[in-house]
PDB file of N, CA and C in Angstrom:
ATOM      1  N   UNK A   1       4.811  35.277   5.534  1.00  0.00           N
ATOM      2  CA  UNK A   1       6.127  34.884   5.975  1.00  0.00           C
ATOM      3  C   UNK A   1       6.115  34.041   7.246  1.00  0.00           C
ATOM      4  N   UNK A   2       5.635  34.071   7.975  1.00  0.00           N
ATOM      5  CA  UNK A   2       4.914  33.270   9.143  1.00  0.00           C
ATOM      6  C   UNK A   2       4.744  31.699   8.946  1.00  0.00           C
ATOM      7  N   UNK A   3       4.665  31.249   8.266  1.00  0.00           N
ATOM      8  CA  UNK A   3       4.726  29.929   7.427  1.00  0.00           C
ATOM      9  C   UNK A   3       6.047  29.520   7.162  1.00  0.00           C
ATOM     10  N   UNK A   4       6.970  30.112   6.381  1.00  0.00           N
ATOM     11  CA  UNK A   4       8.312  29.683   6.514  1.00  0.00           C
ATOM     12  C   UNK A   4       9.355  30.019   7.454  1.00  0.00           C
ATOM     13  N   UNK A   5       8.771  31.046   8.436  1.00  0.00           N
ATOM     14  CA  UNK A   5       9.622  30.354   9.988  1.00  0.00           C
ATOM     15  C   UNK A   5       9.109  29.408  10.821  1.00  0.00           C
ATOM     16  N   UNK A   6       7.782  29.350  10.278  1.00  0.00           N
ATOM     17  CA  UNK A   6       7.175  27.872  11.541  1.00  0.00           C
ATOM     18  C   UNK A   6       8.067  26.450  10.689  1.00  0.00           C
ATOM     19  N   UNK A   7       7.881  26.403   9.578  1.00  0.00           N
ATOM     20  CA  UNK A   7       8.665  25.325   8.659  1.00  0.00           C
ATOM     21  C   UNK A   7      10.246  25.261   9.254  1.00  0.00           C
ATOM     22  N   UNK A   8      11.054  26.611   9.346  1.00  0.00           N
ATOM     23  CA  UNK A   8      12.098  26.690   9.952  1.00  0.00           C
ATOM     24  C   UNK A   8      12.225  25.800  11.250  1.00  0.00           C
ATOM     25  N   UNK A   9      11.103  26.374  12.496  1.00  0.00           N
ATOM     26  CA  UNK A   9      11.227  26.170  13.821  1.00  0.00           C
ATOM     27  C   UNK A   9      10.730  24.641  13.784  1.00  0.00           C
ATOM     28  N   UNK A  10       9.792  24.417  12.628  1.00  0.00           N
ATOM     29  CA  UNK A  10       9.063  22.589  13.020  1.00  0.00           C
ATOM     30  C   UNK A  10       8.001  22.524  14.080  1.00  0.00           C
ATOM     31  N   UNK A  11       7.518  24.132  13.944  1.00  0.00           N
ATOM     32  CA  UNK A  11       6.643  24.340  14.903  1.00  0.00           C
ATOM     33  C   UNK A  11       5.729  24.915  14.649  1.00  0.00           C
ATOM     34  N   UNK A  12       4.439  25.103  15.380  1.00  0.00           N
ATOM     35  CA  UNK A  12       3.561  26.081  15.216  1.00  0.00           C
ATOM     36  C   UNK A  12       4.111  27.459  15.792  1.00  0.00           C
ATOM     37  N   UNK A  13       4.092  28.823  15.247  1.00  0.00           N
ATOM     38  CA  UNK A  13       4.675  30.055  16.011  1.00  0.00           C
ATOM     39  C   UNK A  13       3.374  30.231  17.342  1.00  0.00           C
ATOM     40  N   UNK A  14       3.907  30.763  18.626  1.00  0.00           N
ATOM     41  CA  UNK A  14       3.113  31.406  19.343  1.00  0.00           C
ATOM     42  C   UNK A  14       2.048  32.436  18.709  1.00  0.00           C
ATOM     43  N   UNK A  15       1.433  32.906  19.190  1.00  0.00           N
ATOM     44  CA  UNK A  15       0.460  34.105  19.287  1.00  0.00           C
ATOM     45  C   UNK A  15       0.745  35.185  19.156  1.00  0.00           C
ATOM     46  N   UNK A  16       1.868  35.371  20.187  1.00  0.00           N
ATOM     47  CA  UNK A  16       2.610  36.295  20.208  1.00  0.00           C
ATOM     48  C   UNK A  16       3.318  37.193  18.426  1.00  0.00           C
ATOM     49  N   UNK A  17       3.679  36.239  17.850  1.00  0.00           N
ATOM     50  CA  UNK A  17       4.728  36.509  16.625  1.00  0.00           C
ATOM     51  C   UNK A  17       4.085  37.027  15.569  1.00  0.00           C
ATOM     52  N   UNK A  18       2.326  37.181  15.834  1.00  0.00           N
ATOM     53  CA  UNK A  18       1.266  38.003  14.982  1.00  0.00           C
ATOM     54  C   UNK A  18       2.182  39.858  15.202  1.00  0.00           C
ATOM     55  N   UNK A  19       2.480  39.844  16.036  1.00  0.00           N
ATOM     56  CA  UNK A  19       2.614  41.439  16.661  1.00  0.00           C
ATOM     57  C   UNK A  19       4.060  41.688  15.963  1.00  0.00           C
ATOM     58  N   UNK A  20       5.133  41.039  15.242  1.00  0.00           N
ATOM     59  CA  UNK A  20       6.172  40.969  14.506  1.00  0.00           C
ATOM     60  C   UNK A  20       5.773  41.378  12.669  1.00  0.00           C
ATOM     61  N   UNK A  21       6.416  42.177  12.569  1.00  0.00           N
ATOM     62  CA  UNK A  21       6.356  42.944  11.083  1.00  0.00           C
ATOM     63  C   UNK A  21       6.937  41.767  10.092  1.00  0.00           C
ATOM     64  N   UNK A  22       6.548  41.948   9.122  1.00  0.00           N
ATOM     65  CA  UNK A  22       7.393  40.638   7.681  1.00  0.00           C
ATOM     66  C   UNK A  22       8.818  41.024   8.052  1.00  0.00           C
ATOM     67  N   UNK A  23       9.135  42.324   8.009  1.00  0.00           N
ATOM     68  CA  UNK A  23      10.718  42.294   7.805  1.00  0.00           C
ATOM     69  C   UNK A  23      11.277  41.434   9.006  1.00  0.00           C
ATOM     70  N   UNK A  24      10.232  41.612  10.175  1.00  0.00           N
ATOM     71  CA  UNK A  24      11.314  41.205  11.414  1.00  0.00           C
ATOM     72  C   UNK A  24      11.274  39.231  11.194  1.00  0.00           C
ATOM     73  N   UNK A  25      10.421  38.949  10.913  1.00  0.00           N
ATOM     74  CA  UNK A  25       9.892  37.269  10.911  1.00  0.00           C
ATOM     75  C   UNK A  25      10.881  36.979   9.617  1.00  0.00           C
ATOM     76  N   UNK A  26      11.169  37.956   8.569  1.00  0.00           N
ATOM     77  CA  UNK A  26      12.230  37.218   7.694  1.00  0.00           C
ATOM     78  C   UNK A  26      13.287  37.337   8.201  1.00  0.00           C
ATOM     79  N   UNK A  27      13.992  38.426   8.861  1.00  0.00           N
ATOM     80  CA  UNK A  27      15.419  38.750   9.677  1.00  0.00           C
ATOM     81  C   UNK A  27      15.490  37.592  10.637  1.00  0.00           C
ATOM     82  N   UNK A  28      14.298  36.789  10.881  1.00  0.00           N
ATOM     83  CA  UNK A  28      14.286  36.519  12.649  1.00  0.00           C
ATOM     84  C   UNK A  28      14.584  34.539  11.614  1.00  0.00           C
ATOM     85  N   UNK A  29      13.784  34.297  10.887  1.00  0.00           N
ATOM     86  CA  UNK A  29      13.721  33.104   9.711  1.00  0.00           C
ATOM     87  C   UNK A  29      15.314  33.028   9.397  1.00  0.00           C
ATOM     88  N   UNK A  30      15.702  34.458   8.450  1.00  0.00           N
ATOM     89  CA  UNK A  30      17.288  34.453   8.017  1.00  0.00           C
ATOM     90  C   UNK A  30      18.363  33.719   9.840  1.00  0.00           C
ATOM     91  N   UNK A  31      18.197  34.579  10.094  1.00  0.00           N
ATOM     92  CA  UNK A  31      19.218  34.075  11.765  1.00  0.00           C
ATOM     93  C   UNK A  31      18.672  32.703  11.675  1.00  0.00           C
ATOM     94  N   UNK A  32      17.864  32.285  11.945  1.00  0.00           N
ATOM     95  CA  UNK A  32      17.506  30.866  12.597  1.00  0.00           C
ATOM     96  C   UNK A  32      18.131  29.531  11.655  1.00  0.00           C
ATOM     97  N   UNK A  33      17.651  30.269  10.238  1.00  0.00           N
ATOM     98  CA  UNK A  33      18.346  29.662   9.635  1.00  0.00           C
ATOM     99  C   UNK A  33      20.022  29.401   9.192  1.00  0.00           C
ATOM    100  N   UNK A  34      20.656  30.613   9.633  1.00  0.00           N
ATOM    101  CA  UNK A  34      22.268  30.712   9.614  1.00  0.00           C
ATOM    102  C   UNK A  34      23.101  29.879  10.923  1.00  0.00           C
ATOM    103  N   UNK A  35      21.923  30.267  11.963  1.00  0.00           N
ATOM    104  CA  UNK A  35      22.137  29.261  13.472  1.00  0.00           C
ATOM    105  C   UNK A  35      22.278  27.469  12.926  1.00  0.00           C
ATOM    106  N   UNK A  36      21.217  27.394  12.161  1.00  0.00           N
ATOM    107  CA  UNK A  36      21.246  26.006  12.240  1.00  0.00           C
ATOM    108  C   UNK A  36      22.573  25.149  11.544  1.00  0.00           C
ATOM    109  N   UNK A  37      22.368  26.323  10.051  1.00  0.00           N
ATOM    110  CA  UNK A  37      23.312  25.726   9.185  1.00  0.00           C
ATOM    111  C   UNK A  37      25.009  26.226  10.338  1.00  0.00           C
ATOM    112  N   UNK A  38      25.351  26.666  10.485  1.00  0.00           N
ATOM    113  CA  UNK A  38      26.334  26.857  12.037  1.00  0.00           C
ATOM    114  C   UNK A  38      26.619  25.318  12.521  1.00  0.00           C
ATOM    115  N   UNK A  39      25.685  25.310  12.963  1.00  0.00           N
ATOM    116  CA  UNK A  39      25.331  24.305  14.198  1.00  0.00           C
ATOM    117  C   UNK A  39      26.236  23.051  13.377  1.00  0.00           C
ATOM    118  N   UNK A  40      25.111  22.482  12.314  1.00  0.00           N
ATOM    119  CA  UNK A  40      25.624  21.873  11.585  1.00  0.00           C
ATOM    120  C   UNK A  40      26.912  21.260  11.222  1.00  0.00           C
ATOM    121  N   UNK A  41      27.721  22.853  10.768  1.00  0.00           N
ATOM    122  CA  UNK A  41      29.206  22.433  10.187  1.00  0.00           C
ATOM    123  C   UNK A  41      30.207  22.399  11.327  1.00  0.00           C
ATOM    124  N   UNK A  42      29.389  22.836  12.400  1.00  0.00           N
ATOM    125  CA  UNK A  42      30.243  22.369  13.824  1.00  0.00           C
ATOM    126  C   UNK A  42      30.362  20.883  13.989  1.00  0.00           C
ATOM    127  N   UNK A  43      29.552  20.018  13.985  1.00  0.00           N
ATOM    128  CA  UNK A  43      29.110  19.359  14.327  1.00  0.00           C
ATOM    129  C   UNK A  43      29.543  17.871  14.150  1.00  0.00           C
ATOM    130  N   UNK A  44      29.526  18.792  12.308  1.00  0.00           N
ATOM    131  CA  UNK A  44      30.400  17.776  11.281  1.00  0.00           C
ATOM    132  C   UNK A  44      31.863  17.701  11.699  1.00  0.00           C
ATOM    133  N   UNK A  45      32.159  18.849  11.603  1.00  0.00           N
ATOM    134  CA  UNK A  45      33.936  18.920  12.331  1.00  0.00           C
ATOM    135  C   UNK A  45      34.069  18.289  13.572  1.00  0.00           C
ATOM    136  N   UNK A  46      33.084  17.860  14.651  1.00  0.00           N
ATOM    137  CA  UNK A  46      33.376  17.239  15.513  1.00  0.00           C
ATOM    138  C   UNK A  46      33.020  15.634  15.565  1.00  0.00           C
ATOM    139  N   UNK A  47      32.486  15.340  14.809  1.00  0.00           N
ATOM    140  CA  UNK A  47      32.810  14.067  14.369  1.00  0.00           C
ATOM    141  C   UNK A  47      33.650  13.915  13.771  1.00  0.00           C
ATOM    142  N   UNK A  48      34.182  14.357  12.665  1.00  0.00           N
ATOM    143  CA  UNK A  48      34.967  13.878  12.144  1.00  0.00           C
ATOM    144  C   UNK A  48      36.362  14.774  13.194  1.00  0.00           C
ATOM    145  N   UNK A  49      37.013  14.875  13.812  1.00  0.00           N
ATOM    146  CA  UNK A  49      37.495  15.283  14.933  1.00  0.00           C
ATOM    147  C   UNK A  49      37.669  13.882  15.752  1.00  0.00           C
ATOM    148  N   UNK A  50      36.476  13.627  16.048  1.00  0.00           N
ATOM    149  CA  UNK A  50      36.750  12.420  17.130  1.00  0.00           C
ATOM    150  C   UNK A  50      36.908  11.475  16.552  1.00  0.00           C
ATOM    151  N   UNK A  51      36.611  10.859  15.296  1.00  0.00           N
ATOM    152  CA  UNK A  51      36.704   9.561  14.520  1.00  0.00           C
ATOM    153  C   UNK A  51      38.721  10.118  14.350  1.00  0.00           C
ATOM    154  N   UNK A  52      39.300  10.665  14.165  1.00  0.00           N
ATOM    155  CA  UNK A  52      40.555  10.812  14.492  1.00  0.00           C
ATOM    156  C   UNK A  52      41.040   9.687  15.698  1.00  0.00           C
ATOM    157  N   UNK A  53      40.697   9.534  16.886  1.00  0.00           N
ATOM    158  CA  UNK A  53      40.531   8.804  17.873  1.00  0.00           C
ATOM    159  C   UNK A  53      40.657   7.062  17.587  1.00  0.00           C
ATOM    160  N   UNK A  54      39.983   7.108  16.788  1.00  0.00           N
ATOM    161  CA  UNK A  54      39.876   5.868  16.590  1.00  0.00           C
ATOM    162  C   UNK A  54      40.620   5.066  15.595  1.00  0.00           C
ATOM    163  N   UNK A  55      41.626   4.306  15.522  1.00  0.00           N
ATOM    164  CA  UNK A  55      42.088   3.403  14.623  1.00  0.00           C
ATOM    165  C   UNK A  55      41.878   3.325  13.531  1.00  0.00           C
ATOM    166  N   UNK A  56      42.683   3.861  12.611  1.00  0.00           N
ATOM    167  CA  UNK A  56      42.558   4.049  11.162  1.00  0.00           C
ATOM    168  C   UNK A  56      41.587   2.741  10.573  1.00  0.00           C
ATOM    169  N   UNK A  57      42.071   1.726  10.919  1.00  0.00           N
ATOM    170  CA  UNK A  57      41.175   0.510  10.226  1.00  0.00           C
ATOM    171  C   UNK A  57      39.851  -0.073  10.787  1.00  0.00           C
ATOM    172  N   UNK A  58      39.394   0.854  12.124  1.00  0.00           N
ATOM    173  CA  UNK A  58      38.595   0.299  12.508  1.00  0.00           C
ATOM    174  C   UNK A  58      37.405   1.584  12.258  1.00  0.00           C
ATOM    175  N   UNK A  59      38.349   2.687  11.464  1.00  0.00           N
ATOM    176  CA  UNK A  59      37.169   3.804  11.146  1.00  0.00           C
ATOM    177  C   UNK A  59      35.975   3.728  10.458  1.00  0.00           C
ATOM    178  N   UNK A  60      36.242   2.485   9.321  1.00  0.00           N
ATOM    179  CA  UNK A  60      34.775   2.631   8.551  1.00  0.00           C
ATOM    180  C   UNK A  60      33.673   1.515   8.808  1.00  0.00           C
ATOM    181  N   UNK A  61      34.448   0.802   9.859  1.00  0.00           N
ATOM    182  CA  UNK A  61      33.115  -0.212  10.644  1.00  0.00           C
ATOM    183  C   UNK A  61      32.501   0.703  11.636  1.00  0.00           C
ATOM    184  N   UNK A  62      33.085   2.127  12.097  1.00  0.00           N
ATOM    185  CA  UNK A  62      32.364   3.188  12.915  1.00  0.00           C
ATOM    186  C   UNK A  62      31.595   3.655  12.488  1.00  0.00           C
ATOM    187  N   UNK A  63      31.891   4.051  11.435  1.00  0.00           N
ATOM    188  CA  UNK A  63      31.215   5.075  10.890  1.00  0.00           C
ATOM    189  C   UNK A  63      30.143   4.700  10.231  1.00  0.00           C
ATOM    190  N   UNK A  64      29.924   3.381   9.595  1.00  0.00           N
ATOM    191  CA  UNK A  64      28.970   2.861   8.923  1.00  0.00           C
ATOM    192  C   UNK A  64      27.863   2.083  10.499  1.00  0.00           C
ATOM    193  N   UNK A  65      28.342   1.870  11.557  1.00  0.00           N
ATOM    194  CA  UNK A  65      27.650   1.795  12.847  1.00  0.00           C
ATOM    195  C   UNK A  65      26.635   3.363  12.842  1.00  0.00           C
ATOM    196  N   UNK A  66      27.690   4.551  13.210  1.00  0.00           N
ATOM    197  CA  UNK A  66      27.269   5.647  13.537  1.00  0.00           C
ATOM    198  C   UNK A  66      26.197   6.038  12.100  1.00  0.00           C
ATOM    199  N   UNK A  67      26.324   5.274  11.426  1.00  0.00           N
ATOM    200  CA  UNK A  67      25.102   5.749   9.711  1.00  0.00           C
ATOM    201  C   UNK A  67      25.856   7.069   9.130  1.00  0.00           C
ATOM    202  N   UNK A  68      27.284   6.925   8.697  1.00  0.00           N
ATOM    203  CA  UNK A  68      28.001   8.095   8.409  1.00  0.00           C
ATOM    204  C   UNK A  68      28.236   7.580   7.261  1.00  0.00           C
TER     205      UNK A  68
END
């Protein structure tokens, strides 16, 4: 299991995370992964939030700038 939270993190795990049981590295994988996807749909809502801001007709020369 150690393998698909380093895939998660995009990292190598410390040393340390040998001393962590499967259940805890999948509990610890599950969170990291619910954090991100989170993060995410925040994120989205705040772009599209602030493109509000901007001039209806000048939204999709933004957005195709911003690679949306």
């Amino acid at each position: 299991m150690p393998d698909a939270l380093s895939r998660t993190l995009g990292a190598p795990l410390p040393d340390e995370f040998d001393r962590l049981t499967d259940s805890d590295l999948d509990e610890l994988d599950r969170l990291l992964r619910n954090a991100v996807a989170a993060r995410g749909e925040r994120l989205g809502a705040a772009v599209e939030s602030s493109l509000q801001l901007i001039p209806r007709l000048m939204r999709p020369t933004v957005k195709r700038a911003l690679g949306l």
